[in-house]
C-alpha atoms as a PDB file:
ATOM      1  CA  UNK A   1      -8.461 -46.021 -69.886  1.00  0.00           C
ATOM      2  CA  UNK A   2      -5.351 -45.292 -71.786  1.00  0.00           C
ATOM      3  CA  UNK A   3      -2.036 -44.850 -70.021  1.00  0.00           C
ATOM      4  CA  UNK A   4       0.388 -42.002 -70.823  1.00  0.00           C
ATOM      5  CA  UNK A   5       3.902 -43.826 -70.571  1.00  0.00           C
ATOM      6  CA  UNK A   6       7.067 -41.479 -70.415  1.00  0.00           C
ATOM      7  CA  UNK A   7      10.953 -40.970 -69.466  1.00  0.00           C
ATOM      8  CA  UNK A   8      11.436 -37.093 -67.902  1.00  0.00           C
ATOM      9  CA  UNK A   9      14.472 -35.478 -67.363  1.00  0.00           C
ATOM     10  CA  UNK A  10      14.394 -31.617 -65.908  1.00  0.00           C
ATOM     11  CA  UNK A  11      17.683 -29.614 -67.781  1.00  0.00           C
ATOM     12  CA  UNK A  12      20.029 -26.648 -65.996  1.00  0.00           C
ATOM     13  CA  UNK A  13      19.084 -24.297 -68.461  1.00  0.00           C
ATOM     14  CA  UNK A  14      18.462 -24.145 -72.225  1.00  0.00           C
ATOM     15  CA  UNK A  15      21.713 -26.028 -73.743  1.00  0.00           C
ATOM     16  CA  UNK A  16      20.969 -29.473 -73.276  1.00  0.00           C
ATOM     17  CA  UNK A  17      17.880 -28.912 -75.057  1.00  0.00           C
ATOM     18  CA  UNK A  18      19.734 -27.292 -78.364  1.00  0.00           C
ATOM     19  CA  UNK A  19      21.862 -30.453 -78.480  1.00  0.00           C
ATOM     20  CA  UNK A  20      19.054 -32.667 -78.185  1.00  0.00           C
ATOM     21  CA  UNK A  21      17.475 -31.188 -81.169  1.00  0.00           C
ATOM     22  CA  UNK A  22      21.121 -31.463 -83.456  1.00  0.00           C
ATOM     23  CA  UNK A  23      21.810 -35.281 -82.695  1.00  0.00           C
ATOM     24  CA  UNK A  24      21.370 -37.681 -85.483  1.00  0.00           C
ATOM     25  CA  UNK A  25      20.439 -40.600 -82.952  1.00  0.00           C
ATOM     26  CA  UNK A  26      19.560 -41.432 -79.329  1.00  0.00           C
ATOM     27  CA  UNK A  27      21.126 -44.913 -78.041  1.00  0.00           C
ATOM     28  CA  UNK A  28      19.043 -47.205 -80.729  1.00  0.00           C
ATOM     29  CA  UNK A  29      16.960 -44.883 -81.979  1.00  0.00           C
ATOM     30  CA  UNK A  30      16.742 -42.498 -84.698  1.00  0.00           C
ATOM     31  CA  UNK A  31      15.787 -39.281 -84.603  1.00  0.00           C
ATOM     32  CA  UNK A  32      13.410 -37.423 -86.767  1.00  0.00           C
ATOM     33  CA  UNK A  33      13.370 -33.565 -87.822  1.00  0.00           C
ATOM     34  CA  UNK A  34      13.210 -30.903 -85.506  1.00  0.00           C
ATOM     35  CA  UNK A  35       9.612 -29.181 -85.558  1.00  0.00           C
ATOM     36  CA  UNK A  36       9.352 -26.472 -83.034  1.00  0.00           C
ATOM     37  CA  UNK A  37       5.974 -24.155 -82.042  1.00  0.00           C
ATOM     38  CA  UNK A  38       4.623 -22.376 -79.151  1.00  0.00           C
ATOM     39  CA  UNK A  39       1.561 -23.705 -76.868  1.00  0.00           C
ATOM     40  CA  UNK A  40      -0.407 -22.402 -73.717  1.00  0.00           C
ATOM     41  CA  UNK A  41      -1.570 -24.633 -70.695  1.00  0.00           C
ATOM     42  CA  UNK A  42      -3.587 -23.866 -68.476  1.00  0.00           C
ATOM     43  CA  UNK A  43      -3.964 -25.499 -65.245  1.00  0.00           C
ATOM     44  CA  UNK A  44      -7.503 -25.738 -64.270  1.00  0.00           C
ATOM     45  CA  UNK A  45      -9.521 -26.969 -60.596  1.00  0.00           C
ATOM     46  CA  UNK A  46     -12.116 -25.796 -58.430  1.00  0.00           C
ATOM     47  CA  UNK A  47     -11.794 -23.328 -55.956  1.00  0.00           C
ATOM     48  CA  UNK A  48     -11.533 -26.191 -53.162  1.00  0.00           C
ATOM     49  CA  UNK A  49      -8.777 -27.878 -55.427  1.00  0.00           C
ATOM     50  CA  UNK A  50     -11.337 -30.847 -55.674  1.00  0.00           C
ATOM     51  CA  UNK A  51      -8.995 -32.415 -58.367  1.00  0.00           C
ATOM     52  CA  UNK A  52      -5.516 -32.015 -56.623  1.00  0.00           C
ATOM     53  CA  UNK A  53      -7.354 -33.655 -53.584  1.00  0.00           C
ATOM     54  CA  UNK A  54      -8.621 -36.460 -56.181  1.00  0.00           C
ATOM     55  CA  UNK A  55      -4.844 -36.578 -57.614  1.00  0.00           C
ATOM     56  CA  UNK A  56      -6.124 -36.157 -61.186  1.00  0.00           C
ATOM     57  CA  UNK A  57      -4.767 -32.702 -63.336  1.00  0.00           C
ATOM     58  CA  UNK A  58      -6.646 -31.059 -65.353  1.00  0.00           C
ATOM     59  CA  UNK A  59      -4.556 -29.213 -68.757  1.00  0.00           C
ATOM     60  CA  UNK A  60      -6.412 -27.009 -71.125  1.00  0.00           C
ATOM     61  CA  UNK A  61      -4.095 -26.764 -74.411  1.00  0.00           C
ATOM     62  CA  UNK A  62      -3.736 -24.347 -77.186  1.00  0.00           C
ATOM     63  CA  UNK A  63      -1.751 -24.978 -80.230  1.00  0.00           C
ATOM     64  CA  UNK A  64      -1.739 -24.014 -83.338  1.00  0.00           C
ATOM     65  CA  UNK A  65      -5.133 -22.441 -82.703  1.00  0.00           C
ATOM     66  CA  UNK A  66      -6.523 -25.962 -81.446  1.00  0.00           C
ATOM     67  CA  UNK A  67      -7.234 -26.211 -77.756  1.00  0.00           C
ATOM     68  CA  UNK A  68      -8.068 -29.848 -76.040  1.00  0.00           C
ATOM     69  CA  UNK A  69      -8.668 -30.814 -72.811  1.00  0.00           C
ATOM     70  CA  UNK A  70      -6.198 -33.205 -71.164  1.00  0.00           C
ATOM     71  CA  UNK A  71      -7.119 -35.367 -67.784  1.00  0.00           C
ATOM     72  CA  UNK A  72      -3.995 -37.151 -66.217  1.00  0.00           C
ATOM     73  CA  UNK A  73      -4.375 -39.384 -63.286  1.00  0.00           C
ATOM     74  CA  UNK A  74      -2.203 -40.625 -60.636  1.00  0.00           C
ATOM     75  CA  UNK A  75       0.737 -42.361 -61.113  1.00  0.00           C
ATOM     76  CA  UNK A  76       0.838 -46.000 -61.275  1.00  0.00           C
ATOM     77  CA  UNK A  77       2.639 -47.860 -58.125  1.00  0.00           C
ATOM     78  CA  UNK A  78       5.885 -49.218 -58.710  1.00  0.00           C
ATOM     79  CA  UNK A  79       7.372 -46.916 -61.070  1.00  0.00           C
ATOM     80  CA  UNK A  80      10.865 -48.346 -61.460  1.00  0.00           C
ATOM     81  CA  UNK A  81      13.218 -44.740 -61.969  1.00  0.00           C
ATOM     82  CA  UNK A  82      13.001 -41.047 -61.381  1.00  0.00           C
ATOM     83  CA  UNK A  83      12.422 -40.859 -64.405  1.00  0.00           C
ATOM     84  CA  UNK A  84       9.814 -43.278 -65.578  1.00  0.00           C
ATOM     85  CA  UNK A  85       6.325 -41.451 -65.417  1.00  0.00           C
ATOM     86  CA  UNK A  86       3.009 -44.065 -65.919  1.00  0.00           C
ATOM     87  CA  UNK A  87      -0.236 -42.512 -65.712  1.00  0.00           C
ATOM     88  CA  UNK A  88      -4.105 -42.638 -67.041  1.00  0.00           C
ATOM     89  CA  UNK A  89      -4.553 -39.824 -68.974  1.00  0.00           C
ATOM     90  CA  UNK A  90      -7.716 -38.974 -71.378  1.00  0.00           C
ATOM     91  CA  UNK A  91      -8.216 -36.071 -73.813  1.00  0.00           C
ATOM     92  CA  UNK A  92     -10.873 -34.755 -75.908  1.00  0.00           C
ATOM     93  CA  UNK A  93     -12.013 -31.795 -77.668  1.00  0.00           C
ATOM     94  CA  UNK A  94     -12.281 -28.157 -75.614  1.00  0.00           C
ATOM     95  CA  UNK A  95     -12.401 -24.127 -76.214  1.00  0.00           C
ATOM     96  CA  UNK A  96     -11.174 -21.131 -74.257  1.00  0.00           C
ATOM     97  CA  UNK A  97     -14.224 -21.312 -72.149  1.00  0.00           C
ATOM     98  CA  UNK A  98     -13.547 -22.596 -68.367  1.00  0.00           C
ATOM     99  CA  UNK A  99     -17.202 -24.215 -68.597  1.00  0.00           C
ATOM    100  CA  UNK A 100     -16.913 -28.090 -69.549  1.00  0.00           C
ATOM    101  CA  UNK A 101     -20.673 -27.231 -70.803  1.00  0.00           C
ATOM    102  CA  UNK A 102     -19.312 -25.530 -74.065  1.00  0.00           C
ATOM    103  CA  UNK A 103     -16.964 -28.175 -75.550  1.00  0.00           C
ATOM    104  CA  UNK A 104     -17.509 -31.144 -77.400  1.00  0.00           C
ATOM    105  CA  UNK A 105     -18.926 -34.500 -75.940  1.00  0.00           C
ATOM    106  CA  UNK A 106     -16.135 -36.793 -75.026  1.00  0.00           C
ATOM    107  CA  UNK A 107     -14.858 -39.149 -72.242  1.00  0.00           C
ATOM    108  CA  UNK A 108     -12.488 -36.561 -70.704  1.00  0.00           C
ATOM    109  CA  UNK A 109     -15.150 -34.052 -70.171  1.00  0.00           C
ATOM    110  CA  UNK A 110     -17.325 -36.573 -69.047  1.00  0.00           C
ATOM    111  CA  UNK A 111     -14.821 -37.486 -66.046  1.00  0.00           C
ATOM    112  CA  UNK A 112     -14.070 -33.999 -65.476  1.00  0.00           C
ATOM    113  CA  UNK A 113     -17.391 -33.459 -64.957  1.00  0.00           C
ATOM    114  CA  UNK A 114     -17.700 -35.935 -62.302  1.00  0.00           C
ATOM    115  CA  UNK A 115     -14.739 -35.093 -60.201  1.00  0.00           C
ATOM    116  CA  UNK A 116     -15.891 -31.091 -60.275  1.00  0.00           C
ATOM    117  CA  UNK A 117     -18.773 -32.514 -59.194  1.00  0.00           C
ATOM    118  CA  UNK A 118     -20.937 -29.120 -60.233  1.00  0.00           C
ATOM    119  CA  UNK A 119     -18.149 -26.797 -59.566  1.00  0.00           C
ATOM    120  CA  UNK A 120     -17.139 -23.967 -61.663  1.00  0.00           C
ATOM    121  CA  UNK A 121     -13.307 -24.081 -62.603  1.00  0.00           C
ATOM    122  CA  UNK A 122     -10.857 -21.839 -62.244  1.00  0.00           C
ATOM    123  CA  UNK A 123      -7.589 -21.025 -63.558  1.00  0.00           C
ATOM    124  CA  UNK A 124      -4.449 -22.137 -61.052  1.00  0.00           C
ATOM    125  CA  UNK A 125      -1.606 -21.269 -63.118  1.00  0.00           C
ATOM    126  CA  UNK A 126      -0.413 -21.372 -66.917  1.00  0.00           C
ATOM    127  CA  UNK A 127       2.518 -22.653 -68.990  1.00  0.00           C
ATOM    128  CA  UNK A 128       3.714 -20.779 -72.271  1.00  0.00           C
ATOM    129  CA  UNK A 129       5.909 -23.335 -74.182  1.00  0.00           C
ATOM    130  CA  UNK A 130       8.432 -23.105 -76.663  1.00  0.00           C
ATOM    131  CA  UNK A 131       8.157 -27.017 -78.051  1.00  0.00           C
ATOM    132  CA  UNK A 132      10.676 -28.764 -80.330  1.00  0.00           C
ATOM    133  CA  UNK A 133       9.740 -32.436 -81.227  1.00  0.00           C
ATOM    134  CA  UNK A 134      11.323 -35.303 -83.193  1.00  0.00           C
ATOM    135  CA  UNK A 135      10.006 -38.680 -83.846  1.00  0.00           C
ATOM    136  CA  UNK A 136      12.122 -41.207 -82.896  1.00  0.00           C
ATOM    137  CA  UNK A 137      12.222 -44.458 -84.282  1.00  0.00           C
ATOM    138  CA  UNK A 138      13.553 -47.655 -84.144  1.00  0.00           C
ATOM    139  CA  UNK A 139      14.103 -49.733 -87.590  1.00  0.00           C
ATOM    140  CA  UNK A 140      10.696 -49.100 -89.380  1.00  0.00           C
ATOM    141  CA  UNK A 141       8.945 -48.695 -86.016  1.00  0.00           C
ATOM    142  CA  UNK A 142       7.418 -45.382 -84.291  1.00  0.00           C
ATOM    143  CA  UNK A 143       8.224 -45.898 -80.909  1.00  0.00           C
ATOM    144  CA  UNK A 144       7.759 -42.438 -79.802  1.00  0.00           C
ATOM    145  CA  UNK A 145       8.218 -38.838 -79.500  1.00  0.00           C
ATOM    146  CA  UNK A 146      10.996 -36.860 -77.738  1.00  0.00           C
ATOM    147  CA  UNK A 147      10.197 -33.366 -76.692  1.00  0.00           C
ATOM    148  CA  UNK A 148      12.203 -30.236 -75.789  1.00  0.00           C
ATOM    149  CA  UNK A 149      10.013 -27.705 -74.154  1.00  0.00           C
ATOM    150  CA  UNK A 150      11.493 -23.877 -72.445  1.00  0.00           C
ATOM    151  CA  UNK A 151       8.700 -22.906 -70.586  1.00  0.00           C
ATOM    152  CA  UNK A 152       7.586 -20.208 -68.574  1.00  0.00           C
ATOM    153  CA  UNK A 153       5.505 -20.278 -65.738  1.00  0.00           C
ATOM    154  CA  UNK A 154       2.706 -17.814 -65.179  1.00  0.00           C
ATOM    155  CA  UNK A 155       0.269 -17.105 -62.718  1.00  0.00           C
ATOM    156  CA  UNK A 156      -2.632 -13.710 -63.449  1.00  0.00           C
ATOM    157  CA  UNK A 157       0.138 -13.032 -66.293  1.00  0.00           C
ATOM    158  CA  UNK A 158       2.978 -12.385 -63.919  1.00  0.00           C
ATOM    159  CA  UNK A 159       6.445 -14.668 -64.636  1.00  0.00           C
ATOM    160  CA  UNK A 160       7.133 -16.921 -61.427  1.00  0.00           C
ATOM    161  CA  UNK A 161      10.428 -18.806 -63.342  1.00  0.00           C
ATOM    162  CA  UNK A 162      11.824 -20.979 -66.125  1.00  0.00           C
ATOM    163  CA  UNK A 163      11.696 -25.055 -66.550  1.00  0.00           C
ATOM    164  CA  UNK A 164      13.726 -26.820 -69.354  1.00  0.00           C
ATOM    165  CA  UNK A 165      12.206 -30.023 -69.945  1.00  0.00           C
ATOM    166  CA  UNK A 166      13.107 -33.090 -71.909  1.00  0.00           C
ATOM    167  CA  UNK A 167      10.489 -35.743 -72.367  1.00  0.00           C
ATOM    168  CA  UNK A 168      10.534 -38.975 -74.238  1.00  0.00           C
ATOM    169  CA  UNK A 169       7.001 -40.462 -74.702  1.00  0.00           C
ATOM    170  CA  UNK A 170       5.723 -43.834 -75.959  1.00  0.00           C
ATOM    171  CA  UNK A 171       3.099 -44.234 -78.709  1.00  0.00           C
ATOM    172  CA  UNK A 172       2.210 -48.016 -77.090  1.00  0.00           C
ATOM    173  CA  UNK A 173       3.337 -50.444 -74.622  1.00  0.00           C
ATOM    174  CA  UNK A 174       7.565 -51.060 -73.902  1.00  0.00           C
ATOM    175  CA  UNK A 175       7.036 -54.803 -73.679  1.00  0.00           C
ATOM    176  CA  UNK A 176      10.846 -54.904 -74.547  1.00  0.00           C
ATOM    177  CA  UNK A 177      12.249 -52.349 -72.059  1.00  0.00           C
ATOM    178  CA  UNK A 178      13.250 -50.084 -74.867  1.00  0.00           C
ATOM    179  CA  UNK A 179      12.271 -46.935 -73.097  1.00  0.00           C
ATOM    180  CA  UNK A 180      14.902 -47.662 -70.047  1.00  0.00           C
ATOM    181  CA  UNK A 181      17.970 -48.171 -73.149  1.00  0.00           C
ATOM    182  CA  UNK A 182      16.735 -44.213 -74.273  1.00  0.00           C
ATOM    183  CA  UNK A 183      16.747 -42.830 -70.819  1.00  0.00           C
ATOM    184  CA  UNK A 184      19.858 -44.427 -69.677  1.00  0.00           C
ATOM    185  CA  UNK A 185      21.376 -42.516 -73.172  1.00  0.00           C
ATOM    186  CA  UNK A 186      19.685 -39.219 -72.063  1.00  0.00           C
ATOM    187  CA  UNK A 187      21.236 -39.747 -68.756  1.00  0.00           C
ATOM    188  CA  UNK A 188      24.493 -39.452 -70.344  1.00  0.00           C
ATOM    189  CA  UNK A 189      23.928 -35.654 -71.882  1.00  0.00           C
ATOM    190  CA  UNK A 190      25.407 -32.779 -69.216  1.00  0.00           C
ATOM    191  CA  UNK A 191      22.783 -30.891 -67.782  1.00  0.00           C
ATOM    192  CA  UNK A 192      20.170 -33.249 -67.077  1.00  0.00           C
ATOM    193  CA  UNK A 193      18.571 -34.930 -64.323  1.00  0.00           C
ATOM    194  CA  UNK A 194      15.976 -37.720 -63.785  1.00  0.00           C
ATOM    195  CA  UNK A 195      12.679 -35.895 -62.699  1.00  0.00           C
ATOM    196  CA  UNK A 196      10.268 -37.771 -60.689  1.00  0.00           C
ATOM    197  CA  UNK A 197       7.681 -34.463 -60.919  1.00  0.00           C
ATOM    198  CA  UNK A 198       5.299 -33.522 -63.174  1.00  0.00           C
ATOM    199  CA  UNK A 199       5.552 -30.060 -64.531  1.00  0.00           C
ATOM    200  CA  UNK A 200       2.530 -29.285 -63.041  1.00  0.00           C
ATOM    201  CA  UNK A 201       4.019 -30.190 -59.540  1.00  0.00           C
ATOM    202  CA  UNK A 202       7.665 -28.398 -60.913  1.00  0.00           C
ATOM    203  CA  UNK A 203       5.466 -25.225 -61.513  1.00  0.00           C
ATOM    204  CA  UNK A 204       3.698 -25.141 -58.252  1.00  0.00           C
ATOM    205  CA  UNK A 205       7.320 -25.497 -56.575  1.00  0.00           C
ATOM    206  CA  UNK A 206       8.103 -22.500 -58.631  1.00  0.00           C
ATOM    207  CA  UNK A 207       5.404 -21.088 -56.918  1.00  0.00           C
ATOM    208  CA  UNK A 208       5.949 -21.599 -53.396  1.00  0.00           C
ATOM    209  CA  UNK A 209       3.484 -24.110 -53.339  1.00  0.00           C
ATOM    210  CA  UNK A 210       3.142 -27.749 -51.925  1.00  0.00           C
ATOM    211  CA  UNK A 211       1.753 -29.467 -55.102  1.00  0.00           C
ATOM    212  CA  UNK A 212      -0.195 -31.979 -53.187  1.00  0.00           C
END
């Protein structure tokens, strides 16, 4: 199963994030172009949270008028940092329909199905992003994407906060510990912390809820 592989950092408000997309370089790395659009996530599980009990997430995402359905597991043991994120995560094609039955065939429907299990799904909450990204590169390598994402938490369309997020996410494998060198240089930008939760668990805190 493929592994999603990422550095986050949660910011004090929207400033670190308008530096982040002004700098030429991070540590090593180049930085790309700033390309910035809006998305919507929706959170989805049963109405017995049969997925949050399983520890897999379940994001529907629109952008750009494409919406795909995004599976992320629990995170691997031994993650070194609060910020180092390692997790299975498959995706595959979707609509704006909460039945799995109306999308496209694909692996991440297929799992879905099996940890619903039969259920209908429900929405728990949504995300509307404001996303800036810029490839970042090392010589003539693509070693990943950094994102800078103001988002607003929603639940039955009613605001329950702001997150500022950074994320730094590999296209492979870090066999040479790259990823830690670009963290340790994010560390060093005021206003941001290493953040060991996902936004799905930062939103549910937002909430009032216990994400697990």
């Amino acid at each position: 199963m493929p592994t999603e592989i990422e550095a986050r950092f949660a910011a004090d408000g929207p400033g670190p994030l308008e530096a982040l997309v002004r700098i030429p370089t991070l540590g090593p790395a180049a930085l790309g172009p700033p390309h910035a659009f809006d998305e919507t996530d929706r959170y989805l599980d049963t109405a017995d949270g049969a997925l949050a009990a399983a520890r897999w997430a379940c994001r529907l995402r629109r952008r750009e008028g494409v919406t795909r359905i995004s599976l992320k597991g629990p995170p691997e043991a031994g993650d070194r940092d609060d910020w180092h994120h390692r997790r299975p995560e498959l995706e595959g094609p979707a609509d704006d329909d909460l039945d799995p039955a109306s999308w496209p065939a694909s692996a991440a429907r297929e799992l879905l199905d099996r940890l619903r299990d039969g259920r209908p799904l429900g929405e728990r909450l949504r995300l509307l992003q404001r996303r800036t990204e810029r490839s970042v590169t090392l010589g003539d390598t693509a070693f990943g994407t950094l994102t800078c994402d103001e988002v607003r938490v929603e639940r039955g369309h009613v605001e329950a906060g702001h997150l500022h997020i950074v994320e730094l996410e590999l296209h492979g494998d870090d066999p040479d510990d790259t990823l830690a060198a670009l963290a340790a240089a994010l560390a060093t930008f005021g206003g941001l912390r290493a953040e060991p939760r996902t936004k799905l668990e930062l939103a549910l805190h937002l909430l009032g809820e216990d994400p697990r």
